[in-house]
Protein backbone atom coordinates (compact mmCIF):
# COMPACT_ATOMS: atom_id res chain seq x y z
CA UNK A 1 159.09 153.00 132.07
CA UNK A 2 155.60 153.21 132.51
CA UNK A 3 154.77 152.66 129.31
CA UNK A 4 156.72 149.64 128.78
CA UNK A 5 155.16 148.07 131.69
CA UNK A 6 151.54 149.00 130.21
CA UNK A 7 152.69 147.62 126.90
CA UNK A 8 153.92 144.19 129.10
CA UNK A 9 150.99 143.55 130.78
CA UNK A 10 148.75 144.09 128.13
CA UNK A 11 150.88 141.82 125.78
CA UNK A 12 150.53 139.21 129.38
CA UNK A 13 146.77 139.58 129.19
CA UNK A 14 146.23 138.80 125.50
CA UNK A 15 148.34 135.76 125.98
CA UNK A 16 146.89 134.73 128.94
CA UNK A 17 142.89 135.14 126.87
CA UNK A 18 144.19 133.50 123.64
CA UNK A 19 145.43 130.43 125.75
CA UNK A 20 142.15 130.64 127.83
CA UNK A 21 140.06 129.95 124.95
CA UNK A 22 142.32 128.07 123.06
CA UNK A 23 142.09 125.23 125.96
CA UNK A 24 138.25 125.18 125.32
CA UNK A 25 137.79 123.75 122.35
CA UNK A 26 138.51 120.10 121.73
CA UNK A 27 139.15 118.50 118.40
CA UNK A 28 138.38 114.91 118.12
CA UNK A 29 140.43 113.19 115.59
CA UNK A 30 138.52 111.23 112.81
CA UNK A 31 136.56 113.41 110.58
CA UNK A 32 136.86 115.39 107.32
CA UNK A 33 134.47 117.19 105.18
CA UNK A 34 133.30 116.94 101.51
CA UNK A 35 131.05 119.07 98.96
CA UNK A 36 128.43 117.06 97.58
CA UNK A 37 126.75 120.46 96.13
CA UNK A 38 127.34 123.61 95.09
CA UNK A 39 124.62 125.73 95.02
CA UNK A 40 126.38 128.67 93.09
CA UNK A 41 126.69 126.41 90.17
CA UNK A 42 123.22 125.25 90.17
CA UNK A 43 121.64 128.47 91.94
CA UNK A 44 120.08 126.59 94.55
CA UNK A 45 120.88 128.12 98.02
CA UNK A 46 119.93 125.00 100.49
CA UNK A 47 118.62 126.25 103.81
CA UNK A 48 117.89 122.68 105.38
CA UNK A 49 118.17 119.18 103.97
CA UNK A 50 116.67 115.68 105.02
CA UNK A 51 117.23 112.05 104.03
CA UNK A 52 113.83 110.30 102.50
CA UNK A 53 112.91 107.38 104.50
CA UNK A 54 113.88 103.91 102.02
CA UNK A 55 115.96 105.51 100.08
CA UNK A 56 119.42 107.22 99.45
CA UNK A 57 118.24 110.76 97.94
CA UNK A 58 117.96 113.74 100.64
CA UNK A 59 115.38 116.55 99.89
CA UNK A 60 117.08 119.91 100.01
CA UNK A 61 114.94 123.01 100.63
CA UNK A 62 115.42 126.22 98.87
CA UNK A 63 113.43 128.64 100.80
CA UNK A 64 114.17 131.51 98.88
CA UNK A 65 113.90 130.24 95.36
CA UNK A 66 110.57 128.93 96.66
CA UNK A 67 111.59 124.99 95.65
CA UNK A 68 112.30 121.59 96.67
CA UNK A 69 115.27 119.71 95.23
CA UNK A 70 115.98 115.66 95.54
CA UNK A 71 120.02 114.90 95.71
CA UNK A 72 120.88 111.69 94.53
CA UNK A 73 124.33 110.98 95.80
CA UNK A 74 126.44 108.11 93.72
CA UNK A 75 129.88 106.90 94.11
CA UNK A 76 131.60 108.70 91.18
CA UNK A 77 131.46 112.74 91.14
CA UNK A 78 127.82 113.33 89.15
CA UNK A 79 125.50 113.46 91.84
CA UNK A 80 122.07 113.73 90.36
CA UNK A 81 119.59 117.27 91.33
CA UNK A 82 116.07 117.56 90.33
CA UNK A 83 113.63 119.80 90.98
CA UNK A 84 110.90 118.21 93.51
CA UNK A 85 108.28 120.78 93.66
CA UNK A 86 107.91 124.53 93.59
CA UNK A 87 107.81 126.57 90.36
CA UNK A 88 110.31 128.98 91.92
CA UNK A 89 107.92 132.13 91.69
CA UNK A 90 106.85 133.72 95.12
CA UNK A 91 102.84 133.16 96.01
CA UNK A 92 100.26 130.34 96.88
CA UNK A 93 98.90 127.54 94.64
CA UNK A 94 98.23 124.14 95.21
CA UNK A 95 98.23 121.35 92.74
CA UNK A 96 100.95 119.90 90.60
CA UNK A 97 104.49 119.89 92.57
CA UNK A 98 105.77 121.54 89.00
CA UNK A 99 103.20 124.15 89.37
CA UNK A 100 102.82 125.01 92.79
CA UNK A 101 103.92 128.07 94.92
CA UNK A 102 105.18 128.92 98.52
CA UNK A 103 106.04 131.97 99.97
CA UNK A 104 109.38 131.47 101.74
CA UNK A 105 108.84 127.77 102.89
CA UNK A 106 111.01 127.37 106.23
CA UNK A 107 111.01 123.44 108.22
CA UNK A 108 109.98 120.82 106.80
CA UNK A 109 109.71 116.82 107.51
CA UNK A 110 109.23 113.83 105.79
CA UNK A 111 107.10 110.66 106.75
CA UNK A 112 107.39 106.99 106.51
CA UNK A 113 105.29 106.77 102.91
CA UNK A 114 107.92 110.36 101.49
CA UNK A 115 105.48 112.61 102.31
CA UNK A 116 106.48 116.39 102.57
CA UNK A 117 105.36 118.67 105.08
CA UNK A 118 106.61 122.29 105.73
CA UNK A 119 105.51 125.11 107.07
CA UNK A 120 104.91 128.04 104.16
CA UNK A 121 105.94 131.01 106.73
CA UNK A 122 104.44 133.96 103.68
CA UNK A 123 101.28 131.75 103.79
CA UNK A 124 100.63 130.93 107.31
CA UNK A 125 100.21 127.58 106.46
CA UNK A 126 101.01 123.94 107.14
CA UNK A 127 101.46 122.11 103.41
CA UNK A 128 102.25 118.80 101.83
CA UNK A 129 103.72 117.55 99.27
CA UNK A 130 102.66 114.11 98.08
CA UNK A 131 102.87 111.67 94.59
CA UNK A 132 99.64 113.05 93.56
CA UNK A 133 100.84 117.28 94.30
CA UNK A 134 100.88 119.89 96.10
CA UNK A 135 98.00 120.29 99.16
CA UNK A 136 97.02 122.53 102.18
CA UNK A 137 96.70 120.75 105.59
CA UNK A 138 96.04 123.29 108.23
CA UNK A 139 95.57 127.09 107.68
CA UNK A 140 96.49 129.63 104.66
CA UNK A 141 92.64 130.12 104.39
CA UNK A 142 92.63 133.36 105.79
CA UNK A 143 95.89 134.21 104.73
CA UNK A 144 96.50 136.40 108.07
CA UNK A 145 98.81 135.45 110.78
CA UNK A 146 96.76 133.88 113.80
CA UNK A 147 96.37 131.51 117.25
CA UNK A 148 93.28 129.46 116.02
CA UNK A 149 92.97 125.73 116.74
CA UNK A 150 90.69 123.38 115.09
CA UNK A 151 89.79 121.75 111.72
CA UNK A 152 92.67 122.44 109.63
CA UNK A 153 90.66 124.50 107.12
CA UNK A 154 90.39 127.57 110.13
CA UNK A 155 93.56 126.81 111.71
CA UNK A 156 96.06 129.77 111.87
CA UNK A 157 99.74 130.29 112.50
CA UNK A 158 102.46 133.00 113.14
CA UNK A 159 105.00 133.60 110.56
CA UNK A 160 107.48 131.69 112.54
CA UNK A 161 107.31 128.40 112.43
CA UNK A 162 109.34 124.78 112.59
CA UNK A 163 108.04 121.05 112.49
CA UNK A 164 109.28 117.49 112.86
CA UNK A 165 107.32 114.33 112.56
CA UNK A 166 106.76 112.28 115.32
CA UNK A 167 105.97 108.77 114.58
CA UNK A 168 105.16 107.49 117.68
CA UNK A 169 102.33 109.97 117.98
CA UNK A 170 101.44 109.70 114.38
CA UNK A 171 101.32 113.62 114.18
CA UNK A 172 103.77 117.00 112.97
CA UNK A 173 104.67 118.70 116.52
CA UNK A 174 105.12 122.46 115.29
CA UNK A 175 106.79 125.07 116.87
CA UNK A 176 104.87 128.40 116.35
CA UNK A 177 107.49 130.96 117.44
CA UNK A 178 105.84 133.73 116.70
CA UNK A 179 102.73 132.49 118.96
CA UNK A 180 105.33 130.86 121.68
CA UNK A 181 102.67 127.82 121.29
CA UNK A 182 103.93 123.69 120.43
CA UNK A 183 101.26 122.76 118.19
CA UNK A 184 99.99 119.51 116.91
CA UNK A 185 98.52 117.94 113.72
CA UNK A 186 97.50 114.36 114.21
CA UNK A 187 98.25 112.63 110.45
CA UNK A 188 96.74 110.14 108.59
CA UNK A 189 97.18 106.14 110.28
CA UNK A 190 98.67 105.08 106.64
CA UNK A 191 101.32 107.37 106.65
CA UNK A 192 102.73 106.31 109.92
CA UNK A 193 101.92 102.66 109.21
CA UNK A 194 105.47 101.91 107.34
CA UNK A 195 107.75 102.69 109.67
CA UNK A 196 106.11 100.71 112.68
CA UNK A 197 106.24 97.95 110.40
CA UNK A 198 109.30 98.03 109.37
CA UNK A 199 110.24 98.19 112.94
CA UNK A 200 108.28 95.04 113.42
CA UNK A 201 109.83 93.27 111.18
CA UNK A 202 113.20 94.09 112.13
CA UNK A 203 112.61 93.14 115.46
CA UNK A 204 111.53 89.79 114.30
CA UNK A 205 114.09 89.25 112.09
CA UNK A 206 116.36 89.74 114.90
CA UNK A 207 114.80 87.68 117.21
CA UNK A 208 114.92 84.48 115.19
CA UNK A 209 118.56 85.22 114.07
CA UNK A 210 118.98 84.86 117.95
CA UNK A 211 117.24 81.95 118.41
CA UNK A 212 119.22 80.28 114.87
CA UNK A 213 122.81 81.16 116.96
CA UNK A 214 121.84 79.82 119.96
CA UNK A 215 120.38 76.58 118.68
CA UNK A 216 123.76 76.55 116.58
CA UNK A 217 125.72 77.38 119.13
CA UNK A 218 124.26 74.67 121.44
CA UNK A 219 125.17 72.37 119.18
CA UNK A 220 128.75 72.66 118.35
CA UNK A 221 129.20 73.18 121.93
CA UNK A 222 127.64 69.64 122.47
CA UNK A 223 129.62 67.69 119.18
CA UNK A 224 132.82 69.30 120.97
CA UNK A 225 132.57 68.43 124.49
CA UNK A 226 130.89 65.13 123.59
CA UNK A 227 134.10 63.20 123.35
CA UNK A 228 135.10 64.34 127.29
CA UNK A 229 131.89 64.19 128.69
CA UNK A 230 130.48 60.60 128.16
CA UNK A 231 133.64 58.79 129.17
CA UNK A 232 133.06 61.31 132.69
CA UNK A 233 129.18 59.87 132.45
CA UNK A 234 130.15 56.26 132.32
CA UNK A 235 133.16 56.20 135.57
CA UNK A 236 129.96 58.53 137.51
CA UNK A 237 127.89 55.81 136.93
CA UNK A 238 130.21 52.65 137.77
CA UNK A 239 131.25 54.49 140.84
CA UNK A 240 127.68 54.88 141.81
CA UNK A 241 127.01 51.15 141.55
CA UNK A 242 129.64 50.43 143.28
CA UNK A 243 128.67 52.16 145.97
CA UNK A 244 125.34 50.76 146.01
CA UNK A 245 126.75 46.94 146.16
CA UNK A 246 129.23 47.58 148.80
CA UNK A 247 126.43 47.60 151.78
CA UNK A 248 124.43 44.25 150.38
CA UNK A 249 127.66 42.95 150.00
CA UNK A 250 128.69 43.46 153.77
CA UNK A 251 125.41 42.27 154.98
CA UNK A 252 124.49 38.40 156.09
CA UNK A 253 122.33 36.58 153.75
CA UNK A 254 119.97 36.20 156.86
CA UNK A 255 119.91 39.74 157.64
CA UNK A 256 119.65 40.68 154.29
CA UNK A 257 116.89 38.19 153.50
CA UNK A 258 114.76 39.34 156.98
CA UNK A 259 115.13 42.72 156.05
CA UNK A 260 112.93 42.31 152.60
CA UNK A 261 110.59 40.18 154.40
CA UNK A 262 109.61 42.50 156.58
């Protein structure tokens, strides 16, 4: 009897866990999910990927195949890979983006002109990745793990790291885990310069598509009511006079006449 009872509650108390969680999640209706690649066909294995700013291709990052990728994603079911940078071999050279080598690249983020920066964790080292290839911006010179702050050429950083780009600031804001520090690099003015602008101009753009529906607006609004309200204008106005003639009217011409000569 005992047993069965044991065997109840427990069966009660599994139940009663299952349901517990089970009321915790909430599904929201609306969503599905697609492939758009598969890195065991192309032996890529994508740790993090980011759109490039003005344009539809994402940059996928293959930290340990030591590469870049673009992914070009069209309509149909081709969607386009390349190889961005990285020649796929462990180790550290700078140069052309077909050429160059990383060391287990980890974050990375991209700025308003495509610029790539990441943070090559083997190196120690902040790099970037522009049209004309593959540089250093702040440490990998002593190729130690380290704390220092300064000129980028005797900077140092943990093996831990993560970055994003922060326009307003015109800088990378980098998260050195290993140093429990937030770390800045202040960036070059031209390579923050596009998206302000664009932001500019968008506002502007909006602004005078405002002003175009309101002046619009203002005048249907007047063509429609303009039928009802000058008839409404004109009985205002003759009830006004009349108004106005009824006391002269009432008056004596003597009154009347004394009144103006005085």
């Amino acid at each position: 009897m005992a047993s069965h009872f044991s065997f109840l509650a427990l069966f009660l108390f599994i139940n009663l866990a299952w349901v517990h969680v089970s009321a915790e999640i909430l599904f929201e209706d609306g969503y599905a999910l697609t492939t758009v690649l598969d890195g065991n066909k192309l032996r890529i294995n994508p740790q993090s990927v980011l759109p490039m700013y003005g344009s539809s291709s994402l940059i996928i990052l293959d930290s340990s195949g030591n590469a870049f990728y673009t992914l070009s994603i069209s309509n149909s079911q081709e969607n386009s890979v390349r190889r961005f940078a990285g020649k796929g071999v462990a180790g550290y050279l700078d140069g052309d983006s077909g050429s160059a080598m990383f060391s287990k690249p980890k974050g990375f983020a991209i700025d308003f002109k495509g610029n790539v920066y990441f943070a090559d964790k083997g190196n120690h080292a902040i790099r970037k990745i522009s049209k004309s290839g593959v540089t250093t911006i702040a440490g990998g010179y002593s190729k130690e793990p380290g704390r220092t702050d300064g000129p980028g050429r005797n900077a140092s950083f943990s093996d831990d790291l993560e970055l994003a780009f922060v326009p307003e600031r015109c800088a990378l804001m980098i998260a050195d885990h290993g140093n429990k520090l937030i770390r800045q690099i202040n960036l070059k003015a031209e390579d923050c310069a596009g998206g302000s602008q664009s932001v500019l101009e968008m506002a502007s753009a909006w602004a005078l598509g405002l002003g175009a529906a309101c002046l619009l607006g203002g005048l249907i609004v007047g063509f429609v009511i303009r039928p009802y309200l000058v008839p409404l204008i004109g009985r205002l106005q003759q009830s006004s006079s009349q108004r106005d003639m009824e006391p002269l009217s009432s008056r004596s011409p003597v009154s009347a006449w004394r009144g103006e000569y005085r």
